[in-house]
N, C-alpha and C. Protein backbone atom coordinates (compact mmCIF):
# COMPACT_ATOMS: atom_id res chain seq x y z
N UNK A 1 11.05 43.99 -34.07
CA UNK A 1 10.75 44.27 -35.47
C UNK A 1 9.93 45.56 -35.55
N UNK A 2 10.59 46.13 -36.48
CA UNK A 2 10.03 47.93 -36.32
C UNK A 2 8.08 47.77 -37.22
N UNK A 3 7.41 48.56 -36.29
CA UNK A 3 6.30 48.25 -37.23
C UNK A 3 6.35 49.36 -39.06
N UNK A 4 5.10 48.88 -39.52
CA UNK A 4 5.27 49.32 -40.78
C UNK A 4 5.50 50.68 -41.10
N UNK A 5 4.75 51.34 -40.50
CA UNK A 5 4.59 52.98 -39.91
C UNK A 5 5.93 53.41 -39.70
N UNK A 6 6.36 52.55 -38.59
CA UNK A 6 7.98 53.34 -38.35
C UNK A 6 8.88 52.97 -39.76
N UNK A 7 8.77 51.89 -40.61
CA UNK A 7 9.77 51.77 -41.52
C UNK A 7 9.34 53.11 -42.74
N UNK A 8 8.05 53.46 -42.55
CA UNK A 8 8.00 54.51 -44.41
C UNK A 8 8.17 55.63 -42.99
N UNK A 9 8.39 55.67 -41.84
CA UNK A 9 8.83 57.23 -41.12
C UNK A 9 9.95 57.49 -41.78
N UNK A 10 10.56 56.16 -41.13
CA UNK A 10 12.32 56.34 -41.49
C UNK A 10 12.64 56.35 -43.06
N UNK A 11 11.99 56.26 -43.02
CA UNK A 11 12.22 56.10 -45.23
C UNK A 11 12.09 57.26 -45.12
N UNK A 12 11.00 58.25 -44.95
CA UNK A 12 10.62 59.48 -45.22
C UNK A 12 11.71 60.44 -44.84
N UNK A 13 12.64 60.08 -43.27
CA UNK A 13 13.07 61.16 -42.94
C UNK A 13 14.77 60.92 -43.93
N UNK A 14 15.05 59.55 -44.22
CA UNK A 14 16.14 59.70 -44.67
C UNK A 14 16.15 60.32 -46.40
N UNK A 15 14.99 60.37 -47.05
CA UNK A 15 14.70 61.00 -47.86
C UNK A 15 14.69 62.49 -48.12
N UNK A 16 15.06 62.81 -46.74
CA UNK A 16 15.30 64.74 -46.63
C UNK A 16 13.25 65.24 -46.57
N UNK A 17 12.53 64.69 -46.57
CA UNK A 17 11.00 64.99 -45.96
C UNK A 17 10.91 65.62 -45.30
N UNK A 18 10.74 66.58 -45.03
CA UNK A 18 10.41 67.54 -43.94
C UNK A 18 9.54 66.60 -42.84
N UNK A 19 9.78 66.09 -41.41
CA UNK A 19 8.58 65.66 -40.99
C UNK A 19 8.23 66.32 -39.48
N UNK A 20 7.06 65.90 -39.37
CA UNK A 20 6.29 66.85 -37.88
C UNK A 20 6.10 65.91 -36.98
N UNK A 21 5.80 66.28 -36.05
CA UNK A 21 5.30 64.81 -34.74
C UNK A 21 4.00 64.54 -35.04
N UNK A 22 3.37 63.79 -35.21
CA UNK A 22 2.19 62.74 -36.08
C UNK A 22 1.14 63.25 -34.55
N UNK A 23 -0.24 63.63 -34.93
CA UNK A 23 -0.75 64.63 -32.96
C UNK A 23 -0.50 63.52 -32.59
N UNK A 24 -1.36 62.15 -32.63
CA UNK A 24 -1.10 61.37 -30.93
C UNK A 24 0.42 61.37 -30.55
N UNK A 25 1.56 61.94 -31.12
CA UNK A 25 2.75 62.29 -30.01
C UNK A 25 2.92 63.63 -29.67
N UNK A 26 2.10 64.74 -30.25
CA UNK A 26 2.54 66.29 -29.66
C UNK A 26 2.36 66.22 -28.27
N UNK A 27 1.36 65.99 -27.61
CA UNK A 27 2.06 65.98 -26.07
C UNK A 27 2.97 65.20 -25.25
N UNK A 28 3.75 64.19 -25.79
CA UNK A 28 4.43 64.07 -25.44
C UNK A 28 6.04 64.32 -25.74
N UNK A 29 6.11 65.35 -27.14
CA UNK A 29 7.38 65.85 -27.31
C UNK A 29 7.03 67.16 -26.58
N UNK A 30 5.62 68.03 -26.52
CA UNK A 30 5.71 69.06 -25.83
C UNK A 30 6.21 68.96 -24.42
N UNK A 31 6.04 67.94 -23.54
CA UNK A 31 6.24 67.29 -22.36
C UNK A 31 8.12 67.30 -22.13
N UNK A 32 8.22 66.54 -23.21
CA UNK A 32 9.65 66.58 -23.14
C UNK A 32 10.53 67.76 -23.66
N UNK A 33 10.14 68.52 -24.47
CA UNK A 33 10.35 70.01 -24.39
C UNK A 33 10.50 70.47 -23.10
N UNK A 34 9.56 70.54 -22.35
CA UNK A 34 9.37 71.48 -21.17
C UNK A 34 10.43 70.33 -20.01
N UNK A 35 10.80 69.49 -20.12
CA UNK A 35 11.85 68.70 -19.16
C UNK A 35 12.94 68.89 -19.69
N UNK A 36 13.51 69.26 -21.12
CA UNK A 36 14.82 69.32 -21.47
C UNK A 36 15.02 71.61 -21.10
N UNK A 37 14.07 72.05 -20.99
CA UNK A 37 14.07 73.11 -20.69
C UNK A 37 13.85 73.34 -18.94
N UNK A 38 13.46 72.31 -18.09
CA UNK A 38 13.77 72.74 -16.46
C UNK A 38 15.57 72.01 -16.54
N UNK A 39 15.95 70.93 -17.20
CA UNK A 39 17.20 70.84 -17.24
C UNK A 39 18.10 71.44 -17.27
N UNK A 40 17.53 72.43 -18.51
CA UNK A 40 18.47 73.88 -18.62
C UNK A 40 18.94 74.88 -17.83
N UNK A 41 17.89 75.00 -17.09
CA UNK A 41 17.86 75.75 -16.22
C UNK A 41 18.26 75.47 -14.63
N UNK A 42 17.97 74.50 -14.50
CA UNK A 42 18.41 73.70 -12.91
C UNK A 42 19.79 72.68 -13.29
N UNK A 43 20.51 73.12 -13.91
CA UNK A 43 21.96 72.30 -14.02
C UNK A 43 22.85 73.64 -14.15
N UNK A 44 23.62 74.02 -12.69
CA UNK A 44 24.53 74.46 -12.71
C UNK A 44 25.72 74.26 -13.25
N UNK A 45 25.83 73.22 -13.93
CA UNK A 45 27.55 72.80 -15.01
C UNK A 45 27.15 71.92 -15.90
N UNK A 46 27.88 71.84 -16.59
CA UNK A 46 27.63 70.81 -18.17
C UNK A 46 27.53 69.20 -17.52
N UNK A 47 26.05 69.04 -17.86
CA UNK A 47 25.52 67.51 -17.72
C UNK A 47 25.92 66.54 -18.55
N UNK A 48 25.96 65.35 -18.19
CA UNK A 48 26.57 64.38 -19.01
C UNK A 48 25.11 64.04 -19.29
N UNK A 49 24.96 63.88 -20.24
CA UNK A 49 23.45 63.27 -21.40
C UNK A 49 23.47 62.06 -21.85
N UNK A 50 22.82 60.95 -21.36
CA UNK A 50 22.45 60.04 -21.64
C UNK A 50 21.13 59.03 -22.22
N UNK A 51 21.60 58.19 -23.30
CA UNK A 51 19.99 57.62 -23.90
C UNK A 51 20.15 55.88 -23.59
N UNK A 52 19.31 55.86 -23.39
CA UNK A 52 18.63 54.51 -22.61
C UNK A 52 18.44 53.79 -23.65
N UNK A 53 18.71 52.39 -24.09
CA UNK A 53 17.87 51.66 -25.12
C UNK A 53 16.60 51.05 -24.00
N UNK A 54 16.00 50.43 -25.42
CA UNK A 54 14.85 49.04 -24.50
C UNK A 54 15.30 48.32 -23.88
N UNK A 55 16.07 48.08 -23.83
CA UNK A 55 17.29 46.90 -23.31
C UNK A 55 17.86 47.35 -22.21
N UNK A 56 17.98 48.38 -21.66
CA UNK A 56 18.61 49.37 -20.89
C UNK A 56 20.15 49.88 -20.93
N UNK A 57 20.56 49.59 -21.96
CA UNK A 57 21.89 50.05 -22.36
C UNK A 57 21.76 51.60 -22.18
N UNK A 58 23.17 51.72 -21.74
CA UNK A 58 23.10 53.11 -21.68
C UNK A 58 24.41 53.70 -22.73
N UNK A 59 23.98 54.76 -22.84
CA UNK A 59 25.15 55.50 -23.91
C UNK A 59 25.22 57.07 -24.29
N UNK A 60 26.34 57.55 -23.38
CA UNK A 60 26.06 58.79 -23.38
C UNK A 60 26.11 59.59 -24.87
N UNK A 61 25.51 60.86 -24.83
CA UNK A 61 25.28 61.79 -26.09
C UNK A 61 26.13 62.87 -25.55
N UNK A 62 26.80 62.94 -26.68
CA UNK A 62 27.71 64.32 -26.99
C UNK A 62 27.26 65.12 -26.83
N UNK A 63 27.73 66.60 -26.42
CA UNK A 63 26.65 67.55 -26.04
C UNK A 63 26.36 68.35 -27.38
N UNK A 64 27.29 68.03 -28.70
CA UNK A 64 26.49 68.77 -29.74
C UNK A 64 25.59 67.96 -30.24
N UNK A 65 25.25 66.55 -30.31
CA UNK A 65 24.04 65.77 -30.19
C UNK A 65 22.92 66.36 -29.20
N UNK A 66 23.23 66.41 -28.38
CA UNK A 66 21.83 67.28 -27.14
C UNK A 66 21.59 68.04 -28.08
N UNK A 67 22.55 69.57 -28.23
CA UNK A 67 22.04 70.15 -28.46
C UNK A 67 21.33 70.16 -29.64
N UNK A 68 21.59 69.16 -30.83
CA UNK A 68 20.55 69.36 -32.05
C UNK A 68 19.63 69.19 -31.81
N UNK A 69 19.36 67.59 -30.84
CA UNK A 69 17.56 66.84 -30.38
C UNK A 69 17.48 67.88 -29.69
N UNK A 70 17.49 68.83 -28.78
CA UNK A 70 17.09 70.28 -28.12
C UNK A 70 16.33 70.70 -29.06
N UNK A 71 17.23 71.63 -29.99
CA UNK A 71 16.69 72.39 -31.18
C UNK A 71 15.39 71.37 -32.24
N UNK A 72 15.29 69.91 -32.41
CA UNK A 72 14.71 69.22 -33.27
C UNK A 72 13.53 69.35 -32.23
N UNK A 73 13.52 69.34 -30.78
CA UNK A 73 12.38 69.40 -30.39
C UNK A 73 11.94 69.99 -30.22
N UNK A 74 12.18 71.35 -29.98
CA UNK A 74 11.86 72.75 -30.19
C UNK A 74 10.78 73.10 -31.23
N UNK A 75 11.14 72.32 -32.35
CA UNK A 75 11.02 72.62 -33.57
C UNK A 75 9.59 71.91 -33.71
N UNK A 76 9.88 70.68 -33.41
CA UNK A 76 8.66 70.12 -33.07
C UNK A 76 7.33 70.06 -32.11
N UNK A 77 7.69 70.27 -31.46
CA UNK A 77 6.65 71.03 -30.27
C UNK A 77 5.88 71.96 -30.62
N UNK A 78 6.65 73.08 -31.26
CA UNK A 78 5.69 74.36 -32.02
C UNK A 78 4.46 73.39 -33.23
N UNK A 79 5.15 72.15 -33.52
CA UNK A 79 4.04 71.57 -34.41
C UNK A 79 4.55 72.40 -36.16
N UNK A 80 5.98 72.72 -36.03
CA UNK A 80 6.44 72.55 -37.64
C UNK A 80 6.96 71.69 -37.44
N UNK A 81 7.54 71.39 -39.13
CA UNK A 81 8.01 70.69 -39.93
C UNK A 81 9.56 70.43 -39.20
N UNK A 82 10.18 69.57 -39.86
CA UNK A 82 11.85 69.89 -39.81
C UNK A 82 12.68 68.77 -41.03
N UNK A 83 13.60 69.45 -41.26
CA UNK A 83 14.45 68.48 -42.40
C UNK A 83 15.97 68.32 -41.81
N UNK A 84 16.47 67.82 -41.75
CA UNK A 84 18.17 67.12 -40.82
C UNK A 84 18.58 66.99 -42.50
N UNK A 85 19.14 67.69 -43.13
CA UNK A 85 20.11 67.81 -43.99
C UNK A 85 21.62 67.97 -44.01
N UNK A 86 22.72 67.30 -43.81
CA UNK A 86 23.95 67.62 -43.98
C UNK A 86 24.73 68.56 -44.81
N UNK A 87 25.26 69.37 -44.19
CA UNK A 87 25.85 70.44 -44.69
C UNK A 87 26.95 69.49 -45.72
N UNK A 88 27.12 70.22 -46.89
CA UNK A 88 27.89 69.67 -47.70
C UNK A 88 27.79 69.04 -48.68
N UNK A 89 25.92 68.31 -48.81
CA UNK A 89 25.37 67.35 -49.53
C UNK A 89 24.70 67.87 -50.76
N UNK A 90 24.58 67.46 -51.69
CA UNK A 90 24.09 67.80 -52.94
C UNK A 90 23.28 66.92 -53.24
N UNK A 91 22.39 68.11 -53.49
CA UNK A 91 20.96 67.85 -53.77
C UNK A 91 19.93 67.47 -55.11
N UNK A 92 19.72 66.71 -55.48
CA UNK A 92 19.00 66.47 -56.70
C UNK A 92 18.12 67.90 -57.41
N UNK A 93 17.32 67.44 -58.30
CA UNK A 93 16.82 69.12 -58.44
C UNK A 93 15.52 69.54 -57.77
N UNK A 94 14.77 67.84 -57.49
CA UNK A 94 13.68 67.70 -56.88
C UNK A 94 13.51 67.91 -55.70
N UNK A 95 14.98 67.28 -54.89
CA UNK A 95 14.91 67.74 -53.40
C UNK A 95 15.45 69.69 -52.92
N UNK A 96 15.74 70.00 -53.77
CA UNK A 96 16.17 71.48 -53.34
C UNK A 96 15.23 72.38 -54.05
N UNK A 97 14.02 71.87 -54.66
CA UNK A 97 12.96 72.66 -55.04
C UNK A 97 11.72 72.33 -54.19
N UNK A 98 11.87 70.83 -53.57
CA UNK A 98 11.10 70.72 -52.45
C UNK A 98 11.52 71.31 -51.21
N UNK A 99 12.60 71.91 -51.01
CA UNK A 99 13.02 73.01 -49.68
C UNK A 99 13.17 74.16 -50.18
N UNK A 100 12.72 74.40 -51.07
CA UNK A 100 12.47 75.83 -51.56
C UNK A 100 10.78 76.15 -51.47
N UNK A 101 10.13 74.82 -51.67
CA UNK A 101 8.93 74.61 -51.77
C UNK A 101 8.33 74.99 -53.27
N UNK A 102 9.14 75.25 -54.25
CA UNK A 102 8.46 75.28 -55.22
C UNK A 102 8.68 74.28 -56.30
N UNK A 103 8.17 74.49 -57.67
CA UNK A 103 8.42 73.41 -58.80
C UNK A 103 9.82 72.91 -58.94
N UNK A 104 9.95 71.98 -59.70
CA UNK A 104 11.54 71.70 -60.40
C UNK A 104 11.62 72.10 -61.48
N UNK A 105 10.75 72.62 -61.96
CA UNK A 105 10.82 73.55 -63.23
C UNK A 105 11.20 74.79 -62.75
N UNK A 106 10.86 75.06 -62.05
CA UNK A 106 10.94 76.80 -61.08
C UNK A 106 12.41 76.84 -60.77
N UNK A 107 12.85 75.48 -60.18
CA UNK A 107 13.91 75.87 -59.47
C UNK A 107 14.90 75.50 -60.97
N UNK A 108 15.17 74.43 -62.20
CA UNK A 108 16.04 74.61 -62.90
C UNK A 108 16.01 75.92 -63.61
N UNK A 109 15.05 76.58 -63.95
CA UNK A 109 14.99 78.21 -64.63
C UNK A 109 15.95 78.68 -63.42
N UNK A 110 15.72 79.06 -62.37
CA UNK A 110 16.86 79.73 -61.21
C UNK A 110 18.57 78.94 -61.62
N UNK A 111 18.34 77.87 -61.92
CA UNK A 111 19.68 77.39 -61.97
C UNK A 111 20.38 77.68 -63.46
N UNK A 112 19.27 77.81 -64.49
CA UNK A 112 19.90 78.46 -65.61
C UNK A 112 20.44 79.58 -65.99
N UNK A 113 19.48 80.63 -64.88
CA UNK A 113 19.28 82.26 -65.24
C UNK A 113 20.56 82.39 -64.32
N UNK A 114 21.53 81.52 -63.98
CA UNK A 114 22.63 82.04 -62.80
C UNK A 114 22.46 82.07 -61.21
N UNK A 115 20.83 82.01 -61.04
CA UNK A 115 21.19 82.79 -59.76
C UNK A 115 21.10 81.55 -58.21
N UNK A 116 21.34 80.20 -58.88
CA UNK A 116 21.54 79.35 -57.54
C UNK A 116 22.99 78.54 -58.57
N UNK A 117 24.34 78.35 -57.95
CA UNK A 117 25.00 77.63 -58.32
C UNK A 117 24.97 76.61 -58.54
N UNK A 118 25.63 75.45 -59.24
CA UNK A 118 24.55 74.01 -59.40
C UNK A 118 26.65 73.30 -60.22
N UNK A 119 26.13 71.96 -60.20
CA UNK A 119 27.74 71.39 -61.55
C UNK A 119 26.62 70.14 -62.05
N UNK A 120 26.74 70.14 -63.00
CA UNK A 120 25.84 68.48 -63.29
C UNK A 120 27.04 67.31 -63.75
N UNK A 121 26.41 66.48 -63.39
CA UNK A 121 26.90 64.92 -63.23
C UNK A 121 26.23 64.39 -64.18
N UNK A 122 27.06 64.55 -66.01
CA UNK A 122 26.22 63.73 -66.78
C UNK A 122 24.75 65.02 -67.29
N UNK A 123 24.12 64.73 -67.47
CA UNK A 123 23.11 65.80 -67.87
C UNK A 123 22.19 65.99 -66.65
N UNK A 124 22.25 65.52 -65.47
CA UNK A 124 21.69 66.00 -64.38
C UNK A 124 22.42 67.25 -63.23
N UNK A 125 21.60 67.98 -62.54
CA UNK A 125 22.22 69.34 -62.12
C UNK A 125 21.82 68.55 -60.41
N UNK A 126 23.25 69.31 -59.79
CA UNK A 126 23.27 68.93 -58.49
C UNK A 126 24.00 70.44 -58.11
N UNK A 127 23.04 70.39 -57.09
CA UNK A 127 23.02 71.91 -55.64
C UNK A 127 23.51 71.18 -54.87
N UNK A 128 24.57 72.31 -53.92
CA UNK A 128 25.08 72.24 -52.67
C UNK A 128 23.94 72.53 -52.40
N UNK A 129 24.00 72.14 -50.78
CA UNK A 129 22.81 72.48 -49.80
C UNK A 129 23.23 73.73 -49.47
N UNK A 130 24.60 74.45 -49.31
CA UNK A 130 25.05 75.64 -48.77
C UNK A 130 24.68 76.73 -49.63
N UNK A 131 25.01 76.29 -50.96
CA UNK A 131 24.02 77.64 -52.01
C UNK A 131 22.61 77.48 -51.78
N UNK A 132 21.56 76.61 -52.09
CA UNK A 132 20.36 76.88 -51.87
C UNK A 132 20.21 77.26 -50.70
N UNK A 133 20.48 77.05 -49.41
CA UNK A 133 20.32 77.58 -48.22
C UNK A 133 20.65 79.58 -48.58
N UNK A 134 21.75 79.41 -49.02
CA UNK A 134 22.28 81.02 -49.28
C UNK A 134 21.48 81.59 -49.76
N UNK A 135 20.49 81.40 -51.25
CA UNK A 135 19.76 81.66 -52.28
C UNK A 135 18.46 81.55 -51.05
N UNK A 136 18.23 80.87 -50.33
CA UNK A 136 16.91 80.85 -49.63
C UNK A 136 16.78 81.87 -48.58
N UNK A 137 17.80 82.05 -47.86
CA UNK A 137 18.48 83.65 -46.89
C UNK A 137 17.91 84.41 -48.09
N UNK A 138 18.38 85.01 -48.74
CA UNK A 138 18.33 86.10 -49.44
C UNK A 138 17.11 87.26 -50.11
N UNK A 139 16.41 85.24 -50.25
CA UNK A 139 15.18 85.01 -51.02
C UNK A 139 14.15 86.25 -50.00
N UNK A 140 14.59 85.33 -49.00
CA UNK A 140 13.46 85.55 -47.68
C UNK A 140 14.16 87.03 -47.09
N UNK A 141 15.09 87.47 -47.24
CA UNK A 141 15.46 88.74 -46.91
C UNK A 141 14.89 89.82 -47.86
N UNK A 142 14.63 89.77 -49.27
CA UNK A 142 14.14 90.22 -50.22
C UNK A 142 12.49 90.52 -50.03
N UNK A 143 12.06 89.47 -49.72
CA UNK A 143 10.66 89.14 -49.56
C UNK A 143 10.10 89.98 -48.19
N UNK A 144 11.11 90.33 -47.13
CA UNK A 144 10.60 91.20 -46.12
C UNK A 144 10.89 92.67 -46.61
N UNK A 145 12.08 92.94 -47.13
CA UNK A 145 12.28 94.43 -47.65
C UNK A 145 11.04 94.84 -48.35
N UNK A 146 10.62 93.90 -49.39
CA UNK A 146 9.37 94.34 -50.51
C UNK A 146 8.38 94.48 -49.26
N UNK A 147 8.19 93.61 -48.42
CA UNK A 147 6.80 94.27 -47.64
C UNK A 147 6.95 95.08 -47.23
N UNK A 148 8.09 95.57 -46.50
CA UNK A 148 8.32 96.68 -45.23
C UNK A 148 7.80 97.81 -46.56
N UNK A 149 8.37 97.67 -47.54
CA UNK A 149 8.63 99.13 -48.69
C UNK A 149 6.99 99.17 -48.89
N UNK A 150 6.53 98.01 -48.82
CA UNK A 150 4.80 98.26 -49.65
C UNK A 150 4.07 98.72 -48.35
N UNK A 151 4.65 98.24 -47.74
CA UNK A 151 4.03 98.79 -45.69
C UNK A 151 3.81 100.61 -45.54
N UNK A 152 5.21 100.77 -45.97
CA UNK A 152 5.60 102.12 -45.93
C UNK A 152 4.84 102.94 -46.77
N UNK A 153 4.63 102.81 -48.24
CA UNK A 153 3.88 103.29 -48.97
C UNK A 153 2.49 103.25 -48.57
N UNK A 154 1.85 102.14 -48.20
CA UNK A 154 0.65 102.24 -47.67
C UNK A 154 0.51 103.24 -46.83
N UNK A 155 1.17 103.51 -45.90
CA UNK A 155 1.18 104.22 -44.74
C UNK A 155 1.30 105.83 -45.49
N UNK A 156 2.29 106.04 -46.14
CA UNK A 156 2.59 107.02 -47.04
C UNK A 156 1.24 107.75 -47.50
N UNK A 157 0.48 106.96 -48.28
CA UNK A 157 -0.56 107.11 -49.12
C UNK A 157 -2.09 107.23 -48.25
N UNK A 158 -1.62 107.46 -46.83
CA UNK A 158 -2.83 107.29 -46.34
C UNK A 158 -3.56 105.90 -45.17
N UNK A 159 -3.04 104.86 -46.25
CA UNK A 159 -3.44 103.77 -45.65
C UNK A 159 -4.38 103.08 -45.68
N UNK A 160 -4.87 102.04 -45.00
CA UNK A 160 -6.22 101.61 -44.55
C UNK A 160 -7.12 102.79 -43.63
N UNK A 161 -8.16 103.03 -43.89
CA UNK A 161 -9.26 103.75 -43.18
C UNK A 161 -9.41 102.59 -41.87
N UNK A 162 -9.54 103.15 -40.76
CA UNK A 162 -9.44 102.77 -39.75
C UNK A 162 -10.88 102.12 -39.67
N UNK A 163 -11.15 100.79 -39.15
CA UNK A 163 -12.30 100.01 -38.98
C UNK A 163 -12.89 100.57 -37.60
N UNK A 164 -14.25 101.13 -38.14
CA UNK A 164 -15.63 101.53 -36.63
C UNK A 164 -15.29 100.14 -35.19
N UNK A 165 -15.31 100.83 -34.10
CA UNK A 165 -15.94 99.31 -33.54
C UNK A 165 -17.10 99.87 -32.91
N UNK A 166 -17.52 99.22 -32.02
CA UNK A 166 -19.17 99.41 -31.43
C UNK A 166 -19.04 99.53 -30.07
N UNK A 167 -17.74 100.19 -29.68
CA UNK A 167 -17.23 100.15 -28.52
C UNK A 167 -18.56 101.50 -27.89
């Protein structure tokens, strides 16, 4: 019987939640990070991947299964977040403004003004995950150009005055 903790985990993650490794487990996904990475490296040909129950059943994993828990632990180890979203799925307005990270007010103005695609079901608006993902690329491609350009101008203009040290 799963304890209580693990049932609102699993609630959380099937809810699209972004979630992190809780600390008392970061060293041991960092641990297992660093064993799925000497694997990598000390397996001269494609390994057959296998998961163990409690029970000791065994049952091998596909290797595009590896490779996601690879990448999920990756992800986790650094101590971010992560969300397992299915490509294809449509998103409420709440959950694709919570992976945008901003309001649902914020994000239906974007869905009015044109610039994230959306169809509503009834008077509610539903996002592909593939447009907001697209709209979120873009976002974040936008958002580095404006610095590099304000970088440049700084630099342009002189800049920051260089800080004394006491060297």
């Amino acid at each position: 019987m799963p304890s209580t903790a693990a049932v609102a985990f699993e609630e959380s993650v099937r809810r699209m939640n972004p979630v992190t490794a809780p600390q008392n487990q970061r060293e041991s996904v960092a641990a297992l990070l660093e064993l799925l990475k000497h694997v990598a490296t000390e397996q001269p040909e494609p390994a057959a991947y296998k998961l163990v129950s409690p029970t000791g059943e065994v049952t091998e994993i596909p290797e595009s299964v590896f490779l996601l828990l690879e990448r999920i632990i990756e992800v986790l180890a650094r101590g971010d977040a992560i969300t397992v979203v299915p490509v294809g799925k449509e998103l409420t307005t709440q959950q694709a403004a919570n992976i945008l990270n901003v309001s649902r007010q914020y994000l239906v103005r974007l869905l009015d003004d044109g610039r994230i695609p959306f169809r509503k079901t009834g008077t509610h608006r539903r996002v592909r995950m593939e447009d907001l993902l697209a709209f979120k690329r873009q976002r974040d491609r936008d958002r580095m150009a404006s610095l590099d350009d304000l970088s440049q101008l700084s630099q342009d203009f002189g800049g920051y005055e260089e800080i004394p040290t006491d060297d």
